[in-house]
N, C-alpha and C. Protein backbone atom coordinates (compact mmCIF):
# COMPACT_ATOMS: atom_id res chain seq x y z
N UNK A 1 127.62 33.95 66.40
CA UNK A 1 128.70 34.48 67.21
C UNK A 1 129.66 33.39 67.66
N UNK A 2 129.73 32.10 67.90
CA UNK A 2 129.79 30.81 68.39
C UNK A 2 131.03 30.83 67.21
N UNK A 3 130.30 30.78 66.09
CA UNK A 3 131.26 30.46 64.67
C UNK A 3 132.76 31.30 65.17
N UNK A 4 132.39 32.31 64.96
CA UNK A 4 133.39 33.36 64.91
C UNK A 4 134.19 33.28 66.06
N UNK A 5 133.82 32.95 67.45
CA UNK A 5 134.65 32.43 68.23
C UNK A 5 135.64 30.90 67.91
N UNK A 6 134.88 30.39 67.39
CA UNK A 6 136.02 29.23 66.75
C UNK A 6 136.65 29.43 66.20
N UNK A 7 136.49 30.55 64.88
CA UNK A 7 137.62 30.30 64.09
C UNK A 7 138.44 31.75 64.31
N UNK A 8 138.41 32.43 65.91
CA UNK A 8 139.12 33.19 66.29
C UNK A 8 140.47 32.33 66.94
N UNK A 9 139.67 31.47 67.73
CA UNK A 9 140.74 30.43 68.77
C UNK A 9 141.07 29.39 67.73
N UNK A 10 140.83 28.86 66.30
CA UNK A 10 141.47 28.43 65.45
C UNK A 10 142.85 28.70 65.20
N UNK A 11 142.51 30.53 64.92
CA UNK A 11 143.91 31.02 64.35
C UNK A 11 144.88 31.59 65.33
N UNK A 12 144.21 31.48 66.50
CA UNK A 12 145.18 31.69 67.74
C UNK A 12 146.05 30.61 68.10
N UNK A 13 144.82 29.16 68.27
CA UNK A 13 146.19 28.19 67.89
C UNK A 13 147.13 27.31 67.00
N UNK A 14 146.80 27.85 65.89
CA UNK A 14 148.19 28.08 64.85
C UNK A 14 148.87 28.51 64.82
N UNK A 15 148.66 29.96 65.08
CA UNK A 15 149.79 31.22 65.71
C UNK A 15 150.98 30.55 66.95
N UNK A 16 150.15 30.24 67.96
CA UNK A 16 151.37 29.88 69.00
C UNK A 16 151.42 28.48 68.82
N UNK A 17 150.69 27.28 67.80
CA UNK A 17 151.39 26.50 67.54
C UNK A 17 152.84 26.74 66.67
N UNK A 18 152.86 27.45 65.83
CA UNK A 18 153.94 28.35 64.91
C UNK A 18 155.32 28.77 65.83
N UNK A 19 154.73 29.64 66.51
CA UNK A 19 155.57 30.14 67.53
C UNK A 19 156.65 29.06 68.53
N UNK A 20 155.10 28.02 69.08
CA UNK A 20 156.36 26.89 69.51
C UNK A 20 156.77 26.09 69.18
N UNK A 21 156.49 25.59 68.13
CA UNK A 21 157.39 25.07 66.38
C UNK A 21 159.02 25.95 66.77
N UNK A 22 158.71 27.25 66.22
CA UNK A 22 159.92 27.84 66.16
C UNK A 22 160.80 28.07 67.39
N UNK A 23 160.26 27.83 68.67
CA UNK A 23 160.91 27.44 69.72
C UNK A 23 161.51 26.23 69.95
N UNK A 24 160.70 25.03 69.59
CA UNK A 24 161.38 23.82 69.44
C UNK A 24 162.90 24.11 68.48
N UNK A 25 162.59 24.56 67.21
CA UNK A 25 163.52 24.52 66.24
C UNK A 25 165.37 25.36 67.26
N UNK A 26 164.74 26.52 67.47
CA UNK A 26 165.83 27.02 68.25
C UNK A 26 166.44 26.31 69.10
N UNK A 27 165.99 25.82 69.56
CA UNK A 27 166.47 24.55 70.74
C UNK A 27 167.36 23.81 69.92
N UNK A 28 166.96 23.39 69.05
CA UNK A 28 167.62 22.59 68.23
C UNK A 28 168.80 22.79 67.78
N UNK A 29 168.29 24.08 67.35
CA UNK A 29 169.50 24.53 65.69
C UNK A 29 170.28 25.56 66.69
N UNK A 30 170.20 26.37 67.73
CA UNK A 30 171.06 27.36 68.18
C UNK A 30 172.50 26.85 69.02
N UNK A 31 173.40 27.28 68.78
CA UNK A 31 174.61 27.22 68.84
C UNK A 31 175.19 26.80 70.14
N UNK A 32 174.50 27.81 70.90
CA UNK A 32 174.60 27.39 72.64
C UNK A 32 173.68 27.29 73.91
N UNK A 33 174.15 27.00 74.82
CA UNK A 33 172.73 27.09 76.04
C UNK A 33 172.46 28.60 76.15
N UNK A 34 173.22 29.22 76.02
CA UNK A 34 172.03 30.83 76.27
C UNK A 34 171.03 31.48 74.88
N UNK A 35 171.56 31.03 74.08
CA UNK A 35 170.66 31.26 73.03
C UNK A 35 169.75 30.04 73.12
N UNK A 36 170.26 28.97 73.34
CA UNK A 36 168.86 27.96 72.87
C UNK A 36 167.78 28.68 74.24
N UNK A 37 168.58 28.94 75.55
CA UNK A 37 167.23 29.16 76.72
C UNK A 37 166.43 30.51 76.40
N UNK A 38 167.56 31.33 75.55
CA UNK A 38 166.89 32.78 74.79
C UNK A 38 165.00 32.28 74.00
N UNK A 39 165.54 31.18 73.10
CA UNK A 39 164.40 30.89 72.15
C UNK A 39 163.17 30.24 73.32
N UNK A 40 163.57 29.86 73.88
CA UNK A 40 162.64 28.48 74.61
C UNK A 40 161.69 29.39 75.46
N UNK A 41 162.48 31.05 76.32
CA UNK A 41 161.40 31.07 76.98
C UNK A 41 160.99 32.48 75.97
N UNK A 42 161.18 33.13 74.87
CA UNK A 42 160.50 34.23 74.42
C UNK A 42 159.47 33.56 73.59
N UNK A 43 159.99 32.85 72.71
CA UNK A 43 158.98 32.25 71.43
C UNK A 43 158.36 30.87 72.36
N UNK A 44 158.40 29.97 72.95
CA UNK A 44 157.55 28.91 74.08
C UNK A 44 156.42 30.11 74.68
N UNK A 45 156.92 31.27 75.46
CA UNK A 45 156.29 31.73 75.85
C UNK A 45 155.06 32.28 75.26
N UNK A 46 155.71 32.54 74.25
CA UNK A 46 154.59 33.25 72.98
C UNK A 46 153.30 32.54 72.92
N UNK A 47 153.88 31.21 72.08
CA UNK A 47 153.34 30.34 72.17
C UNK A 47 152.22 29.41 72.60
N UNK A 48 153.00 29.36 73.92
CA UNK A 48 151.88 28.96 74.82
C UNK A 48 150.90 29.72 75.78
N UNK A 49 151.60 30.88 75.31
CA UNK A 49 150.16 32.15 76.12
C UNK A 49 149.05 32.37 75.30
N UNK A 50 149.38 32.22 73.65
CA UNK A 50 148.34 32.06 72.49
C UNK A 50 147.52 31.33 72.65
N UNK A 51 147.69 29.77 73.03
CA UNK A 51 147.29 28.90 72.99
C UNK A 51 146.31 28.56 74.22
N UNK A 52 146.61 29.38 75.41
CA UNK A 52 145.67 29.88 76.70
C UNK A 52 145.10 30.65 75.90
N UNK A 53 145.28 31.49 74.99
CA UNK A 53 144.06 32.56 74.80
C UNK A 53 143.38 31.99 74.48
N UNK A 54 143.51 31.44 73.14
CA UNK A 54 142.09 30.53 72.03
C UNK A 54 141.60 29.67 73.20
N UNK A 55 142.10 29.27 74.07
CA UNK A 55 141.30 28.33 74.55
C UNK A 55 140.28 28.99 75.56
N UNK A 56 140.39 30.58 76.07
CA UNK A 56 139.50 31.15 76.41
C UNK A 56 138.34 31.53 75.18
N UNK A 57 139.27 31.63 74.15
CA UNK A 57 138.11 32.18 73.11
C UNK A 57 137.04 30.75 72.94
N UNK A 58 137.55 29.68 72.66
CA UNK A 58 137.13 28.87 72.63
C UNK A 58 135.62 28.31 73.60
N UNK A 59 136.46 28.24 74.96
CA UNK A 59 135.36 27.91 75.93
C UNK A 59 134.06 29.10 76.26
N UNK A 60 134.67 30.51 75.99
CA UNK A 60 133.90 31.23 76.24
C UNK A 60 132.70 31.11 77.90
N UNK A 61 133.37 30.88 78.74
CA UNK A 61 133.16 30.93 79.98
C UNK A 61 133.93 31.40 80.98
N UNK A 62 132.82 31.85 81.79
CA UNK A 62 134.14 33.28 82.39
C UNK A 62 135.35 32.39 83.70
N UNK A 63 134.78 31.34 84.08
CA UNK A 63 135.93 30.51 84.90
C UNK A 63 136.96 30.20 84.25
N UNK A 64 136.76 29.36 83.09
CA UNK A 64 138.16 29.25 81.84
C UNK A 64 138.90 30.45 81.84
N UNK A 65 138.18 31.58 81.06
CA UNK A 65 138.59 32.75 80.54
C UNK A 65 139.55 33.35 82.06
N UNK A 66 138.94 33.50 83.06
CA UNK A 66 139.95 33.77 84.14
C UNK A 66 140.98 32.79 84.25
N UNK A 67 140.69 31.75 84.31
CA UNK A 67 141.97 30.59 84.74
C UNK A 67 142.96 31.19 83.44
N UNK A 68 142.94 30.69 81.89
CA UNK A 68 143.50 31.30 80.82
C UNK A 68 144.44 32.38 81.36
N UNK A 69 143.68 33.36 81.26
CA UNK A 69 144.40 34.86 81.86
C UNK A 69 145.19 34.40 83.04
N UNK A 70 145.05 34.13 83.99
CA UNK A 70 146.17 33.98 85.17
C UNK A 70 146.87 33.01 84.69
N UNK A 71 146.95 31.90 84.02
CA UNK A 71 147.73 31.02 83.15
C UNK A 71 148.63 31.87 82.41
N UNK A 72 148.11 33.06 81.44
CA UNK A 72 149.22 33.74 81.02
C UNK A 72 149.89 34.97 81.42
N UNK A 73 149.51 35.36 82.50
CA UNK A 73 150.04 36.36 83.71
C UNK A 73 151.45 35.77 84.09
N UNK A 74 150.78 34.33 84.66
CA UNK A 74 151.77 33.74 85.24
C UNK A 74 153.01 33.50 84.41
N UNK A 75 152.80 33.27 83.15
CA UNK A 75 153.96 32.57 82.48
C UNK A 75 154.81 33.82 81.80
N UNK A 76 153.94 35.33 82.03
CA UNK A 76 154.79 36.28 81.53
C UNK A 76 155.66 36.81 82.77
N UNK A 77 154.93 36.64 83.48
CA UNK A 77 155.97 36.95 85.24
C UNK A 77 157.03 36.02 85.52
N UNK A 78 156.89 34.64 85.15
CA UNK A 78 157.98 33.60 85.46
C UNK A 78 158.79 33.63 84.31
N UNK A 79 158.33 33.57 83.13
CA UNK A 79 159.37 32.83 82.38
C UNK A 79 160.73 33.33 82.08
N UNK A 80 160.28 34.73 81.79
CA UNK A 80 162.09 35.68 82.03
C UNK A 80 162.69 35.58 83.37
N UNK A 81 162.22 35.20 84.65
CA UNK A 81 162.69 35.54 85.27
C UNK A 81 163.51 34.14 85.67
N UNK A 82 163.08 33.18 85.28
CA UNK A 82 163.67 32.02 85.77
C UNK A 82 164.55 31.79 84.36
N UNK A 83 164.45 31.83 83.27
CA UNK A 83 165.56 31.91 82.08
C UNK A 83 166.74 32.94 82.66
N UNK A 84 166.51 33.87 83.48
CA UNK A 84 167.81 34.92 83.61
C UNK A 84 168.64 34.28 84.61
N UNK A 85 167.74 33.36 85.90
CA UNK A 85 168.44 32.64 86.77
C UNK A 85 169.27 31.75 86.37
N UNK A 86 168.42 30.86 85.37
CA UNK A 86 169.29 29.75 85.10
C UNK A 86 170.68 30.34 84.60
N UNK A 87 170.28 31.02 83.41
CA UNK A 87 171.17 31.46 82.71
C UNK A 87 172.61 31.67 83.46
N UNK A 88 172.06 33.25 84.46
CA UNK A 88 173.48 32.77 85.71
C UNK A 88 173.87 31.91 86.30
N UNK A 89 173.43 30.88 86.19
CA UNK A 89 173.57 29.45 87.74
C UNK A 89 174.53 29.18 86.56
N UNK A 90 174.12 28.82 85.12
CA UNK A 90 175.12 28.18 84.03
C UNK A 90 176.26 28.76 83.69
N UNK A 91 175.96 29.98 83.33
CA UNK A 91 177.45 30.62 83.75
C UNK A 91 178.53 30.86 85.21
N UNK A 92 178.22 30.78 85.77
CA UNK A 92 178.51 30.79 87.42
C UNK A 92 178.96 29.41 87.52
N UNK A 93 178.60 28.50 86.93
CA UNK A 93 179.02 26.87 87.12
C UNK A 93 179.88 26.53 85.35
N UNK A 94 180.25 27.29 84.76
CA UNK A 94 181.46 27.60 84.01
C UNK A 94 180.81 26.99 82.49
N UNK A 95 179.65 26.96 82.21
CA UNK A 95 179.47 26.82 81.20
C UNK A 95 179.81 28.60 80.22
N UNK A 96 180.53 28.25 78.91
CA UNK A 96 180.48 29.44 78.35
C UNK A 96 179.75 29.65 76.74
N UNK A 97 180.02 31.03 76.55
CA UNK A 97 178.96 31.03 75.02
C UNK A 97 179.66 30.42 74.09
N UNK A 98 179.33 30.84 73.08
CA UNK A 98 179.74 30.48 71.86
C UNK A 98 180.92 31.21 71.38
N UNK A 99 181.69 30.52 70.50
CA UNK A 99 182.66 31.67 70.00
C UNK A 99 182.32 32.61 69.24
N UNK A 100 181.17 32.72 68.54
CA UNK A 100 180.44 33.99 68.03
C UNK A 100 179.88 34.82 68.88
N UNK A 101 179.64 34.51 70.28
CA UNK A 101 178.93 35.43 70.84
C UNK A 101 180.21 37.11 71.37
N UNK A 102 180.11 38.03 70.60
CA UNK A 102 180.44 39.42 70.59
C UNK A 102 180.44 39.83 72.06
N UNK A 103 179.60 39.98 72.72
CA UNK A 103 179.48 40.51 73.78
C UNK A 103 179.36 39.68 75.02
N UNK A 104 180.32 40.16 75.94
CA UNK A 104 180.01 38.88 77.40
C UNK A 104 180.52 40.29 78.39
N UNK A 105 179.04 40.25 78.81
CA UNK A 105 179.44 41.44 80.43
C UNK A 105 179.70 40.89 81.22
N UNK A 106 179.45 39.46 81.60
CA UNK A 106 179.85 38.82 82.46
C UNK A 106 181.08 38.87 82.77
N UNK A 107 182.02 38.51 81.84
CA UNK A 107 183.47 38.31 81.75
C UNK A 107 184.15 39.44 82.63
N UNK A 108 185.05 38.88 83.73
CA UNK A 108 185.41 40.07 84.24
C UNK A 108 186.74 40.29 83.45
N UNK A 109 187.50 39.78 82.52
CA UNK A 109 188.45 40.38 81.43
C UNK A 109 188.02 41.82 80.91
N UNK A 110 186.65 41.62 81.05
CA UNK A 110 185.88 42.55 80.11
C UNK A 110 186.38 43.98 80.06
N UNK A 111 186.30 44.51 78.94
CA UNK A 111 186.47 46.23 79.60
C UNK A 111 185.26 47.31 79.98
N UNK A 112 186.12 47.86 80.99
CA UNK A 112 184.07 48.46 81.75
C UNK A 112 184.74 50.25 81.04
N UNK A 113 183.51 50.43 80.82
CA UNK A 113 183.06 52.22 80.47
C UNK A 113 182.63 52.45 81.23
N UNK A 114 183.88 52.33 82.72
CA UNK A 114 183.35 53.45 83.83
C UNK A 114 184.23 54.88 83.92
């Protein structure tokens, strides 16, 4: 049973090593600050909540396994919520998107469908 827990939390952390690979990359390669903070906290998040799991699978003890779990409670309760803050503080302090970005509700130019 031991086995099979290893090479459960093996492929768990490949998975959200993968995941925050492809979060790093976005950071990188995306065009502007709201898309790069888009990648950082959906796929990071991914990521690194995977990587709490296997490591519950791993330890297989129920103190880990709780810490783990509130480790990824926590990071699904914070991480959108502080990416949406920033996000406004950056726009609000005049950073803007990209010229590809289609849609800006922010913009009060904007036209409203009221």
């Amino acid at each position: 049973m031991t086995a099979l827990m290893s090479y459960i939390a093996g492929v768990l952390v490949l998975i959200g090593a993968v995941f925050t690979l492809i979060a790093a990359i976005g950071i990188l390669r995306l065009p502007d600050l709201y898309t790069r903070m888009h990648a950082a906290s959906k796929a990071g998040t991914l990521g690194a909540g995977l990587l709490m799991v296997s490591l519950a699978f791993y330890a297989f003890d129920a103190s880990v396994v709780l810490r783990a779990m509130a480790g990824v409670l926590f990071l699904l309760l914070t991480a959108p919520v502080s990416a949406h803050l920033l996000a406004r503080a950056a726009y609000t302090a005049g950073y803007k998107p990209a010229e590809i970005t289609s849609i800006n509700e922010l913009d009060p130019k904007a036209k409203s469908n009221d």
